[in-house]
PDB file of N, CA and C in Angstrom:
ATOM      1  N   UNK A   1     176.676  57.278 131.141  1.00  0.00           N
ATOM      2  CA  UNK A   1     176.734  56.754 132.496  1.00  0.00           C
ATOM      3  C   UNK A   1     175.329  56.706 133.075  1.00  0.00           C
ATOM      4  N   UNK A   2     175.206  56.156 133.278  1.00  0.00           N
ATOM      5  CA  UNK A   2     173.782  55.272 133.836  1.00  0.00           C
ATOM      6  C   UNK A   2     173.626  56.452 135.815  1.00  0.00           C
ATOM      7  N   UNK A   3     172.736  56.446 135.948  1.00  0.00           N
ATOM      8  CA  UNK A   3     172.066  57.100 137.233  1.00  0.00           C
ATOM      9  C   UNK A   3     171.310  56.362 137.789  1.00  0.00           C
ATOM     10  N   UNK A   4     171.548  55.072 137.758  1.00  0.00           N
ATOM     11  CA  UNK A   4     170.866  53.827 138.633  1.00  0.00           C
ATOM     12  C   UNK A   4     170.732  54.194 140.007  1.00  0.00           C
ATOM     13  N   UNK A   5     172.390  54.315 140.359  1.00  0.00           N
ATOM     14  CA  UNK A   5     172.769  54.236 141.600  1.00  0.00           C
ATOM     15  C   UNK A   5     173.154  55.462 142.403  1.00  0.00           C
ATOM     16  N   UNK A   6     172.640  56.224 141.782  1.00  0.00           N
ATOM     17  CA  UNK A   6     173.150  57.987 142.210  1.00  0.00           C
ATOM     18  C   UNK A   6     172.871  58.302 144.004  1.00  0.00           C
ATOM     19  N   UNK A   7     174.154  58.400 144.548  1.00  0.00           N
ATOM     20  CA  UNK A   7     173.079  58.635 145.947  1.00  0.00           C
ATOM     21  C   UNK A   7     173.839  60.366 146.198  1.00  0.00           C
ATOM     22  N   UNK A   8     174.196  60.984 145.630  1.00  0.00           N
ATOM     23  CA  UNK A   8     174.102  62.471 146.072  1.00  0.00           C
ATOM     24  C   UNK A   8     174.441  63.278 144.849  1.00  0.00           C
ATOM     25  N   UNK A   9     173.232  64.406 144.554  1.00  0.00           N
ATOM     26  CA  UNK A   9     173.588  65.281 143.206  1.00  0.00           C
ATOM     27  C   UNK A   9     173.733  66.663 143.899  1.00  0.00           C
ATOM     28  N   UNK A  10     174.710  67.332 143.237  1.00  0.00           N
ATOM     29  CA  UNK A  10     174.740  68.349 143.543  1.00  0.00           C
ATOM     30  C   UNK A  10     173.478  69.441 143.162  1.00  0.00           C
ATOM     31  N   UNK A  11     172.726  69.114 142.242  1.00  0.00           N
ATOM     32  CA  UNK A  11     171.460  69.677 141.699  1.00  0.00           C
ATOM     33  C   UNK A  11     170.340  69.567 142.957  1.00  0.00           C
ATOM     34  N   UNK A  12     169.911  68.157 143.301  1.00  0.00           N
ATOM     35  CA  UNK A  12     169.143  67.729 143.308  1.00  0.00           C
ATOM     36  C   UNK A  12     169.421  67.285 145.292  1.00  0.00           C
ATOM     37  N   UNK A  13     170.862  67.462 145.835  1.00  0.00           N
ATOM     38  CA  UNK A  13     171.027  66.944 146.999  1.00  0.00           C
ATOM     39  C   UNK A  13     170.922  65.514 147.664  1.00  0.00           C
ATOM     40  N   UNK A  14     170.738  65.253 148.794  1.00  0.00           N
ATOM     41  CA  UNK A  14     170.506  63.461 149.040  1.00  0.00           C
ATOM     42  C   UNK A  14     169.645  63.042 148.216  1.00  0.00           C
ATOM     43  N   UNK A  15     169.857  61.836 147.333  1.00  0.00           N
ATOM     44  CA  UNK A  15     168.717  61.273 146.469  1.00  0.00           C
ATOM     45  C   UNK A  15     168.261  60.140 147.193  1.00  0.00           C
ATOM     46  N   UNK A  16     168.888  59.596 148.088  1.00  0.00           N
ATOM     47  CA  UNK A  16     168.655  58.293 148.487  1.00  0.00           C
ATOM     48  C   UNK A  16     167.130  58.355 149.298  1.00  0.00           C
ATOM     49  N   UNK A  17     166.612  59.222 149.912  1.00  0.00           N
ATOM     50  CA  UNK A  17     165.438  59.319 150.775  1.00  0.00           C
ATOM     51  C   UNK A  17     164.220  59.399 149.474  1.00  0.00           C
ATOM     52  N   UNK A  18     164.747  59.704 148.143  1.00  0.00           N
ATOM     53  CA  UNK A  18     163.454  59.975 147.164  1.00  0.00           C
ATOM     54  C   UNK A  18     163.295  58.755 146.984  1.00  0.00           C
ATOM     55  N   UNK A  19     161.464  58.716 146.995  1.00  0.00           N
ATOM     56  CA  UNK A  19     161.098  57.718 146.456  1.00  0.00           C
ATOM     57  C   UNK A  19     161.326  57.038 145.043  1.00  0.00           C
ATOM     58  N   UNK A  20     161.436  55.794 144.285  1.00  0.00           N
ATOM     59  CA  UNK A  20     161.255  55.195 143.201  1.00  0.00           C
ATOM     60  C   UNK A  20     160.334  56.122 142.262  1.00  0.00           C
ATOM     61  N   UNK A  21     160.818  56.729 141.279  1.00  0.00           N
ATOM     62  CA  UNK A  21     160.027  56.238 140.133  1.00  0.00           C
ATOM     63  C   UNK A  21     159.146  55.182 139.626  1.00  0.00           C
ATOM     64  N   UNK A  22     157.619  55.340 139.994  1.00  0.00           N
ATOM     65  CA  UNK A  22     157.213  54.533 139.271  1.00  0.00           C
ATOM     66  C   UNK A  22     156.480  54.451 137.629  1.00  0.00           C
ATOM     67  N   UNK A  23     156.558  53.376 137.135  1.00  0.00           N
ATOM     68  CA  UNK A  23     156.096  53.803 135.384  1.00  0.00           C
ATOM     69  C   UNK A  23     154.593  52.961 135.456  1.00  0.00           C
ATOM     70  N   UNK A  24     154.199  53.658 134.623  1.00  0.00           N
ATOM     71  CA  UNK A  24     152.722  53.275 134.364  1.00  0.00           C
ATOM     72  C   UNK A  24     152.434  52.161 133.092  1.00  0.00           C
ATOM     73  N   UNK A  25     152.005  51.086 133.873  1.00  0.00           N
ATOM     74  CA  UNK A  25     151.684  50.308 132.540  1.00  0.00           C
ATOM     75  C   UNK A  25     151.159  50.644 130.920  1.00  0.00           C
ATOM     76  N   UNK A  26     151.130  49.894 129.761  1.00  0.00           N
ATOM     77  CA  UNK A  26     150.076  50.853 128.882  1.00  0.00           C
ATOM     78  C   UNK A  26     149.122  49.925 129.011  1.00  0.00           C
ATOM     79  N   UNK A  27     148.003  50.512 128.732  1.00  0.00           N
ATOM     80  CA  UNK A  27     146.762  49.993 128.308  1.00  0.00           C
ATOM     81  C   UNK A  27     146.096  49.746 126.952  1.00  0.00           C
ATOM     82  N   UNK A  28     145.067  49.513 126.868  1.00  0.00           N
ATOM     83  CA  UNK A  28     144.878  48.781 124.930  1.00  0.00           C
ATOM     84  C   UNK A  28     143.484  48.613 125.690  1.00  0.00           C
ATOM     85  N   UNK A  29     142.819  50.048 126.685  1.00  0.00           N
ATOM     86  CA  UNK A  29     141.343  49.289 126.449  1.00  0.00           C
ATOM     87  C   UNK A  29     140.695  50.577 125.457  1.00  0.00           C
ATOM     88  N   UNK A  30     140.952  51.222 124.599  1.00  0.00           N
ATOM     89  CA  UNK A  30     140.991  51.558 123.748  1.00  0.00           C
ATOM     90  C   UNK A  30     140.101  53.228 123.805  1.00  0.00           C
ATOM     91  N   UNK A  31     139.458  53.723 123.392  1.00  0.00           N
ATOM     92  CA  UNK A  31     138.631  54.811 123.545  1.00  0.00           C
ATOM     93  C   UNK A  31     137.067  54.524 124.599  1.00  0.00           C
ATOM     94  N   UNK A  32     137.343  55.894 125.151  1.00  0.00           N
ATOM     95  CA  UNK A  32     136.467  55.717 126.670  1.00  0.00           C
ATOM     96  C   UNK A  32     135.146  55.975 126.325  1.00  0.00           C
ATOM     97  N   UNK A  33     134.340  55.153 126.552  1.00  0.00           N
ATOM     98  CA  UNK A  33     132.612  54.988 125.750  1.00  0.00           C
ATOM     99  C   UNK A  33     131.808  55.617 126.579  1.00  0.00           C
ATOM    100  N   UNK A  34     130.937  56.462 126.124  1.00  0.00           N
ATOM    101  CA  UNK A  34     129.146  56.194 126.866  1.00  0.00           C
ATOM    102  C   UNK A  34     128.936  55.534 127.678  1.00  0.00           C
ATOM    103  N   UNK A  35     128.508  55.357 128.387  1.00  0.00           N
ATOM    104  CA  UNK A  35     127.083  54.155 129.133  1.00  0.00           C
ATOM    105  C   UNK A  35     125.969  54.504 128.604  1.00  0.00           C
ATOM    106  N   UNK A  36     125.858  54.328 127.374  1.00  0.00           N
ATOM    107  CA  UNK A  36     124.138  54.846 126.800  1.00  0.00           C
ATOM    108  C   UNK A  36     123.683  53.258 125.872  1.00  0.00           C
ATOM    109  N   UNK A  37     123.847  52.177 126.442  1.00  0.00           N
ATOM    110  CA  UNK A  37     123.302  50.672 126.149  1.00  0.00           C
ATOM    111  C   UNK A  37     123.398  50.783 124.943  1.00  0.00           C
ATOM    112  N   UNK A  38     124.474  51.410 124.130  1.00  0.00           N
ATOM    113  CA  UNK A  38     124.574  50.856 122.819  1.00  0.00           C
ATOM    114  C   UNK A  38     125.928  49.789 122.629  1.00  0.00           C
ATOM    115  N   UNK A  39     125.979  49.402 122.035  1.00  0.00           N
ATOM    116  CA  UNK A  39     127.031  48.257 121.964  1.00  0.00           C
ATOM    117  C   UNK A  39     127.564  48.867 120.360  1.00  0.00           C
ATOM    118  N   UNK A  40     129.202  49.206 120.493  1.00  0.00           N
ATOM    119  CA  UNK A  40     129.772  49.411 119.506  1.00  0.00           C
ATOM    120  C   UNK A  40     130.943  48.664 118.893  1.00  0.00           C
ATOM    121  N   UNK A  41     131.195  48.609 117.731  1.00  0.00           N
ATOM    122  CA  UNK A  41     131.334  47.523 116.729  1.00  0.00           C
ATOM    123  C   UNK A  41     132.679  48.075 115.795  1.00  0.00           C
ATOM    124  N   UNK A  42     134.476  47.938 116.195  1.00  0.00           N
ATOM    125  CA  UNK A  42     135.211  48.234 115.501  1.00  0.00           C
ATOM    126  C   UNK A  42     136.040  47.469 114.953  1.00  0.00           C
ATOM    127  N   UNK A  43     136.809  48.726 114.425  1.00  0.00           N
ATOM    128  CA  UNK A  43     137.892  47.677 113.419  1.00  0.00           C
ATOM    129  C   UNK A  43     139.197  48.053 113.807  1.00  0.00           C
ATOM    130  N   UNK A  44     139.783  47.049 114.289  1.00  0.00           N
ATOM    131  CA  UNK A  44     141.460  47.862 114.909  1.00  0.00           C
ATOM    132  C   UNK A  44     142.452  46.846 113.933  1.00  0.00           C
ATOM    133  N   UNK A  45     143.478  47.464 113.807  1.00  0.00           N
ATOM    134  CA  UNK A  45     144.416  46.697 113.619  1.00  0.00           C
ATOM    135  C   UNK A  45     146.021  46.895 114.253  1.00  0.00           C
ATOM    136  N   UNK A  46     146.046  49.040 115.104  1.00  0.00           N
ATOM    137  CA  UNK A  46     147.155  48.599 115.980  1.00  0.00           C
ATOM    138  C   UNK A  46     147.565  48.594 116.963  1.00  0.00           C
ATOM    139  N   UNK A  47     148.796  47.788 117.026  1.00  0.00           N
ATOM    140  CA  UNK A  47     149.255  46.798 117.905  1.00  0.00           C
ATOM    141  C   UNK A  47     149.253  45.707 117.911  1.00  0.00           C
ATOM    142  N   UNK A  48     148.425  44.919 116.205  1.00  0.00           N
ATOM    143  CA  UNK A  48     148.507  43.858 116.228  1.00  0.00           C
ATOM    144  C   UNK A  48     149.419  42.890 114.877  1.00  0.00           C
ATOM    145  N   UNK A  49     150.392  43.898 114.645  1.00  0.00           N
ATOM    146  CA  UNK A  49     151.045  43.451 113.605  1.00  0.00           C
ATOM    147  C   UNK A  49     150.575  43.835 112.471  1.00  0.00           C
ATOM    148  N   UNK A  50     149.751  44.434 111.980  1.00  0.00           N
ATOM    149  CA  UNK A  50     148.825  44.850 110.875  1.00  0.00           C
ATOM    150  C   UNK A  50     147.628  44.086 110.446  1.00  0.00           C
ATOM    151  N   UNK A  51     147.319  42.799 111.513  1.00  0.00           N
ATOM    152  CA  UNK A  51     146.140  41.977 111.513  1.00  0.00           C
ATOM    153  C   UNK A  51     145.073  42.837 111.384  1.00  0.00           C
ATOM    154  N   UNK A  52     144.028  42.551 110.717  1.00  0.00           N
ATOM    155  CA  UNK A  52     142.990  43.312 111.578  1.00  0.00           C
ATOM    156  C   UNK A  52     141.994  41.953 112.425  1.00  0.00           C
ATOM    157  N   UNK A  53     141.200  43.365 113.218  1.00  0.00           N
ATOM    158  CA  UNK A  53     140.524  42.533 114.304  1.00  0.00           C
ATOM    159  C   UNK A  53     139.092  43.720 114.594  1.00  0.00           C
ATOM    160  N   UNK A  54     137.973  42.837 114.874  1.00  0.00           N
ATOM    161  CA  UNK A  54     137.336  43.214 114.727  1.00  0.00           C
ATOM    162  C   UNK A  54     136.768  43.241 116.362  1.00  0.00           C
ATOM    163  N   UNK A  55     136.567  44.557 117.157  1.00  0.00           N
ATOM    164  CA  UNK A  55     136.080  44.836 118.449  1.00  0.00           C
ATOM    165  C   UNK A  55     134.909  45.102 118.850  1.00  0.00           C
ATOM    166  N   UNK A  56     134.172  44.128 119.882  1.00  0.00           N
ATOM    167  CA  UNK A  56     132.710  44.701 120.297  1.00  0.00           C
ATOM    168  C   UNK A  56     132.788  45.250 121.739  1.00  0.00           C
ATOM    169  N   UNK A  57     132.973  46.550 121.845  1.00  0.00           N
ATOM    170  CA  UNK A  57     132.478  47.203 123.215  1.00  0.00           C
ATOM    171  C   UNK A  57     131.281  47.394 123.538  1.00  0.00           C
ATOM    172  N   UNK A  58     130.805  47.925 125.030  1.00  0.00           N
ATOM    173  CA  UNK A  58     129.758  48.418 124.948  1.00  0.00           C
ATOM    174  C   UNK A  58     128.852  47.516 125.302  1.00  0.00           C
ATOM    175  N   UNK A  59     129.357  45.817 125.751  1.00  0.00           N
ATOM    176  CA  UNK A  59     128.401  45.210 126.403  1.00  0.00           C
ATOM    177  C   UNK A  59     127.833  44.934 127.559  1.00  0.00           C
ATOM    178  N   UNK A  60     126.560  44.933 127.971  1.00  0.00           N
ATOM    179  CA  UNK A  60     126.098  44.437 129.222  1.00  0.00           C
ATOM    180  C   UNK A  60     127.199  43.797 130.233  1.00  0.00           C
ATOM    181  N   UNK A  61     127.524  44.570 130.981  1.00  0.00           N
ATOM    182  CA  UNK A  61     128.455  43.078 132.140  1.00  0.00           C
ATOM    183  C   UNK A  61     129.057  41.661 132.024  1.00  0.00           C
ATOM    184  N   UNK A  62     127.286  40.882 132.192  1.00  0.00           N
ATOM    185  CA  UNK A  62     127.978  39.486 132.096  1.00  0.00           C
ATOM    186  C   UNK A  62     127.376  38.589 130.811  1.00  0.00           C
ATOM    187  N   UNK A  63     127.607  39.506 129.768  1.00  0.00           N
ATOM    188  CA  UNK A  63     127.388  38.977 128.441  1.00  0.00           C
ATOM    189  C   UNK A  63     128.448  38.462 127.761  1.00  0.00           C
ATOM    190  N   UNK A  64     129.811  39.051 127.868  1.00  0.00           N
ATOM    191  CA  UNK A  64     130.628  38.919 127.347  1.00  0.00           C
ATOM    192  C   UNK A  64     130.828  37.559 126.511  1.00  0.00           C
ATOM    193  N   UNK A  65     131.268  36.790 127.637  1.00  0.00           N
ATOM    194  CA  UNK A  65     132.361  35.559 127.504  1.00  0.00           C
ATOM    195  C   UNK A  65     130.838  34.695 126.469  1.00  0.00           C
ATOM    196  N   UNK A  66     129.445  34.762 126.511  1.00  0.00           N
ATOM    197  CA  UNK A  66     128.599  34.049 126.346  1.00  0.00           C
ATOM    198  C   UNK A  66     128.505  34.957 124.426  1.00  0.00           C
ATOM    199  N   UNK A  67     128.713  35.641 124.708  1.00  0.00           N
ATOM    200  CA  UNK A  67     128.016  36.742 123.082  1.00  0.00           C
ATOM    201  C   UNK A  67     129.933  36.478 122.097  1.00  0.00           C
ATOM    202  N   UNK A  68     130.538  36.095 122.911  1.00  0.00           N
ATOM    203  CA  UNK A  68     132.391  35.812 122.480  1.00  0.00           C
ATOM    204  C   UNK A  68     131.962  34.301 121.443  1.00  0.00           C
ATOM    205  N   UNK A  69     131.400  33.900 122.416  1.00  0.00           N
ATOM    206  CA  UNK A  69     131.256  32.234 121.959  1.00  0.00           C
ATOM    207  C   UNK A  69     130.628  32.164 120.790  1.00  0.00           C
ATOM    208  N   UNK A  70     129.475  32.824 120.768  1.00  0.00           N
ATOM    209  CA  UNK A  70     128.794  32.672 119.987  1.00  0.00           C
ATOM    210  C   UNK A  70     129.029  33.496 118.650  1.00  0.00           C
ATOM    211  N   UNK A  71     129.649  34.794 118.399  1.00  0.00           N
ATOM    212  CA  UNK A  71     130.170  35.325 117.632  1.00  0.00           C
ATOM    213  C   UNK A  71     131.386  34.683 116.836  1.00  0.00           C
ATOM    214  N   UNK A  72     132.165  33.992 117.433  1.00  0.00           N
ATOM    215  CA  UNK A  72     133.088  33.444 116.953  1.00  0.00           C
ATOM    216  C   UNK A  72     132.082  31.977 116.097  1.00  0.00           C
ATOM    217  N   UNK A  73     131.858  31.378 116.539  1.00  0.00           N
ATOM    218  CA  UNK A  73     131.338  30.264 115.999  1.00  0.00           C
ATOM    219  C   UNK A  73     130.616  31.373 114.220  1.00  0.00           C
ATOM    220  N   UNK A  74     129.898  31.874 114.829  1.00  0.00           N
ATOM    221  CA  UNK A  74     129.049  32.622 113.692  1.00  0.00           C
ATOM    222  C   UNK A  74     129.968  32.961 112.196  1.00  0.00           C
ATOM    223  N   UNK A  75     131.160  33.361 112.609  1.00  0.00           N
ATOM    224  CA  UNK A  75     132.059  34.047 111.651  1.00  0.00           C
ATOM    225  C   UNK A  75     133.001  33.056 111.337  1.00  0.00           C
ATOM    226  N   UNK A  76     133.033  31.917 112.304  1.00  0.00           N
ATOM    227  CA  UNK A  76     133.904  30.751 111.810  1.00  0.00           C
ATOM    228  C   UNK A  76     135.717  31.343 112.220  1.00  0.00           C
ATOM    229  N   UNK A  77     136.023  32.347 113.254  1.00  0.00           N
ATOM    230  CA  UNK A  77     137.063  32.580 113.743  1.00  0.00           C
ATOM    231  C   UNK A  77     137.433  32.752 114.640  1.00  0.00           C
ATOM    232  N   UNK A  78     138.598  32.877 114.579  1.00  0.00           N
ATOM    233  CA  UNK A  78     139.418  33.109 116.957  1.00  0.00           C
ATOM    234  C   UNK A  78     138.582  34.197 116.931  1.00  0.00           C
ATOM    235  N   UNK A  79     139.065  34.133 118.629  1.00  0.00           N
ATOM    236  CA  UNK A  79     139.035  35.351 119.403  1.00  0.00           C
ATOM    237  C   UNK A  79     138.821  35.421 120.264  1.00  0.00           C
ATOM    238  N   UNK A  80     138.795  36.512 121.627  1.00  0.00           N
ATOM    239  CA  UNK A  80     139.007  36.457 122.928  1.00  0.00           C
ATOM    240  C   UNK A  80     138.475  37.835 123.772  1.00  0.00           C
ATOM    241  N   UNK A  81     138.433  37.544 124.124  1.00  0.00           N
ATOM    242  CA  UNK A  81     137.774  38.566 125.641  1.00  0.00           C
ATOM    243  C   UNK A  81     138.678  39.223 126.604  1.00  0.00           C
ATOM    244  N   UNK A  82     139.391  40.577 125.549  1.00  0.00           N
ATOM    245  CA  UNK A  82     139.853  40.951 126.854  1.00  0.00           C
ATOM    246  C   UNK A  82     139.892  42.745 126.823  1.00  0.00           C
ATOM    247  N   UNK A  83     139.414  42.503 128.299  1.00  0.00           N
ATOM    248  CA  UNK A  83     139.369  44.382 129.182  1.00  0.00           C
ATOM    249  C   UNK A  83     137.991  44.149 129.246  1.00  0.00           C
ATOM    250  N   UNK A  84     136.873  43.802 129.002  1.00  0.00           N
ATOM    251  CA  UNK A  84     135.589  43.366 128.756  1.00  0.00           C
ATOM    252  C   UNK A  84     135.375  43.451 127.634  1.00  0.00           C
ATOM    253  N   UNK A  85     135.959  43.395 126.814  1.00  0.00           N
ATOM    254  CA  UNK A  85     135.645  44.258 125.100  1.00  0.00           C
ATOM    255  C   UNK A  85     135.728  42.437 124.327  1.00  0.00           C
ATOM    256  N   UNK A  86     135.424  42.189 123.420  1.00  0.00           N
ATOM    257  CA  UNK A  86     134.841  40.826 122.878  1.00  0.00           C
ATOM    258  C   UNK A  86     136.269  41.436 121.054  1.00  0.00           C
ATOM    259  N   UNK A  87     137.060  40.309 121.138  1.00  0.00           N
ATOM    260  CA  UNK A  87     137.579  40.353 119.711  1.00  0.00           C
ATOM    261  C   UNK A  87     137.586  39.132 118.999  1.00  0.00           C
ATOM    262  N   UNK A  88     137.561  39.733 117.595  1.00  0.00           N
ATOM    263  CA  UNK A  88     137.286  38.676 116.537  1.00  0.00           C
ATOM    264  C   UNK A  88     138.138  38.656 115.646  1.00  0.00           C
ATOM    265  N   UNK A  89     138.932  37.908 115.195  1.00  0.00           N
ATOM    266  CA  UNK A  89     140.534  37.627 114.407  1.00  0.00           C
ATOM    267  C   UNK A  89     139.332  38.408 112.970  1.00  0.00           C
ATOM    268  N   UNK A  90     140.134  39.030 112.291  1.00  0.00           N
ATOM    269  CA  UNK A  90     139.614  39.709 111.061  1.00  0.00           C
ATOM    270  C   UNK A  90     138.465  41.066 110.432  1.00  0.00           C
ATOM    271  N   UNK A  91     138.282  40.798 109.719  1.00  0.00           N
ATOM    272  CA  UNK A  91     136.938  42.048 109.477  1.00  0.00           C
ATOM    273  C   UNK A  91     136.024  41.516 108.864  1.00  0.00           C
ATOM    274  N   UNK A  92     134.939  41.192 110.523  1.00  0.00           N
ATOM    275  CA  UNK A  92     133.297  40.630 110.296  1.00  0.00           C
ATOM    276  C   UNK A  92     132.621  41.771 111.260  1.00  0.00           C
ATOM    277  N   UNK A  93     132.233  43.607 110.661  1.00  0.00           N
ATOM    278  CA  UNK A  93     132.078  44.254 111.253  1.00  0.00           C
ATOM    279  C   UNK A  93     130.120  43.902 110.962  1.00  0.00           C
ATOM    280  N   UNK A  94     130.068  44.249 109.597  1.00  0.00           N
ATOM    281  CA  UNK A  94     128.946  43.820 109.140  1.00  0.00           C
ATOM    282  C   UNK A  94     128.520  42.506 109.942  1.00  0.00           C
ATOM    283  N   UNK A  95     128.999  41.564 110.084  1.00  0.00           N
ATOM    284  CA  UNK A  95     128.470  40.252 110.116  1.00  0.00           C
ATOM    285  C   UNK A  95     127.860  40.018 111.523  1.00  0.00           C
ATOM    286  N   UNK A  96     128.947  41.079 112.470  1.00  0.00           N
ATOM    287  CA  UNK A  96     128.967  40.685 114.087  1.00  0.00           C
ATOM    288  C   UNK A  96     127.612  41.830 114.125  1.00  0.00           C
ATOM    289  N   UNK A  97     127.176  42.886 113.307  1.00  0.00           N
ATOM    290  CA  UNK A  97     126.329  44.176 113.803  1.00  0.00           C
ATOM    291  C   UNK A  97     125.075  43.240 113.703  1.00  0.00           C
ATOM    292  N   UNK A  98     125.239  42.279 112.475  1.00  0.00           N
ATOM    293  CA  UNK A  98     123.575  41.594 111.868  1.00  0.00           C
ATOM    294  C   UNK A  98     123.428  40.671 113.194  1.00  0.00           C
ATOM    295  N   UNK A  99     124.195  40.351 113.675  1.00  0.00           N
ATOM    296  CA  UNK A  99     123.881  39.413 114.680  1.00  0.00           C
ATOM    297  C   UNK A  99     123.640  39.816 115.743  1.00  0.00           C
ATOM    298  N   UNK A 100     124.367  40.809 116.420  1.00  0.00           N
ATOM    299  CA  UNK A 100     123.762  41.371 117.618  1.00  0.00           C
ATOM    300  C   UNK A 100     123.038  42.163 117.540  1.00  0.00           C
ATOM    301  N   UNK A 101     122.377  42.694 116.332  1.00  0.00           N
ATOM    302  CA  UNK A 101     120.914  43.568 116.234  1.00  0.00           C
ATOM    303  C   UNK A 101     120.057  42.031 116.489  1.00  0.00           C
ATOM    304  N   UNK A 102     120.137  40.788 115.328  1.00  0.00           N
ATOM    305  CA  UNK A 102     118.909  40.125 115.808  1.00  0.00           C
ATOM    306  C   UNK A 102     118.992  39.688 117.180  1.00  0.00           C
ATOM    307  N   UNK A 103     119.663  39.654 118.299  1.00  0.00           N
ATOM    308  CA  UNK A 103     120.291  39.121 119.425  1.00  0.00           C
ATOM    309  C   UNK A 103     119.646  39.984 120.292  1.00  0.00           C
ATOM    310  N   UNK A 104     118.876  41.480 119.892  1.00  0.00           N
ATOM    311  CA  UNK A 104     118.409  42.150 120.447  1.00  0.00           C
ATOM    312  C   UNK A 104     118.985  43.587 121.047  1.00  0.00           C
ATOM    313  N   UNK A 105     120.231  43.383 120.465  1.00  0.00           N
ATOM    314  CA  UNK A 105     121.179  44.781 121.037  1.00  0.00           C
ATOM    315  C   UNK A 105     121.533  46.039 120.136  1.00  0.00           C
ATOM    316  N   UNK A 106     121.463  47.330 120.507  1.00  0.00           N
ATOM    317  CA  UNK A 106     121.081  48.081 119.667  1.00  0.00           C
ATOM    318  C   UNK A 106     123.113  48.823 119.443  1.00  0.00           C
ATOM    319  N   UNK A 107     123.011  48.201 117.769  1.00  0.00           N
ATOM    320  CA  UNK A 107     124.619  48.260 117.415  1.00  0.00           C
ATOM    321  C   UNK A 107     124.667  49.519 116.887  1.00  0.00           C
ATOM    322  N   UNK A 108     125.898  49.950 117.172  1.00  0.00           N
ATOM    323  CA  UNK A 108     126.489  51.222 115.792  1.00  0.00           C
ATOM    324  C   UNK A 108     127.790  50.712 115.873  1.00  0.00           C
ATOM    325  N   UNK A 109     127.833  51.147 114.130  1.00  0.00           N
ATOM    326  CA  UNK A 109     129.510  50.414 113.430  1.00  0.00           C
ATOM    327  C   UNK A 109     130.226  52.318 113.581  1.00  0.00           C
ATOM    328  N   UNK A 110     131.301  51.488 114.653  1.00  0.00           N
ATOM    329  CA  UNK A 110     132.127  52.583 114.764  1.00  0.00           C
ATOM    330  C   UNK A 110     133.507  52.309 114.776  1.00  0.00           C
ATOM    331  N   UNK A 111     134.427  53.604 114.460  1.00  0.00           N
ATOM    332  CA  UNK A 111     136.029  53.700 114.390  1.00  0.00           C
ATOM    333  C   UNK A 111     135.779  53.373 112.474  1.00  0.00           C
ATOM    334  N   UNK A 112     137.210  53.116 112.155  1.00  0.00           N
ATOM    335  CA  UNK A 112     137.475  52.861 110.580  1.00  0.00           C
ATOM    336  C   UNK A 112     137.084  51.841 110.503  1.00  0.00           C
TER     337      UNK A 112
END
């Protein structure tokens, strides 16, 4: 029996004046970083069906959507921008670190 609609427990007394339950969304912005201007470079795969995908945190502000573009073109695959974090359909961990070291940003390859 369902407690949707409960308006008096003998436990618990008038229920009707308690506020809602509220539930907390989940999140997927993944492990909480530094601010020490390094830009880090992973490999996730869950939550995504067993895809993998390759994640760049750790960037400057308003680099994102511009360092997205260009990474993707580089590796020749999707991917998208989201929480500020930059993803890349597959595993180009190596490929995305060589590029944003020459790009000027100081990488470490982190997670599995």
């Amino acid at each position: 029996m369902s407690n949707s609609r409960l308006v008096y427990s003998t436990e618990d007394g008038d229920r009707r004046s308690a506020p809602p339950k509220q539930r907390s969304a989940p999140t997927r912005s993944g492990p909480q970083l530094p601010n020490d201007g390094v830009v880090r470079v992973f490999r996730e795969k869950g939550g995504r069906g067993g895809k993998l995908v390759t994640v760049v945190r750790g960037l400057p502000g308003g680099d994102t959507s511009a360092v997205a573009s260009d990474l993707k073109r580089h590796c020749g695959s999707g991917g998208a921008v989201k929480d500020g974090a930059v993803e890349i359909q597959g595993d180009h961990r190596e490929k995305v670190a060589a590029r944003l070291e020459a790009k000027g940003y100081r990488v470490k390859l982190a997670g599995g």
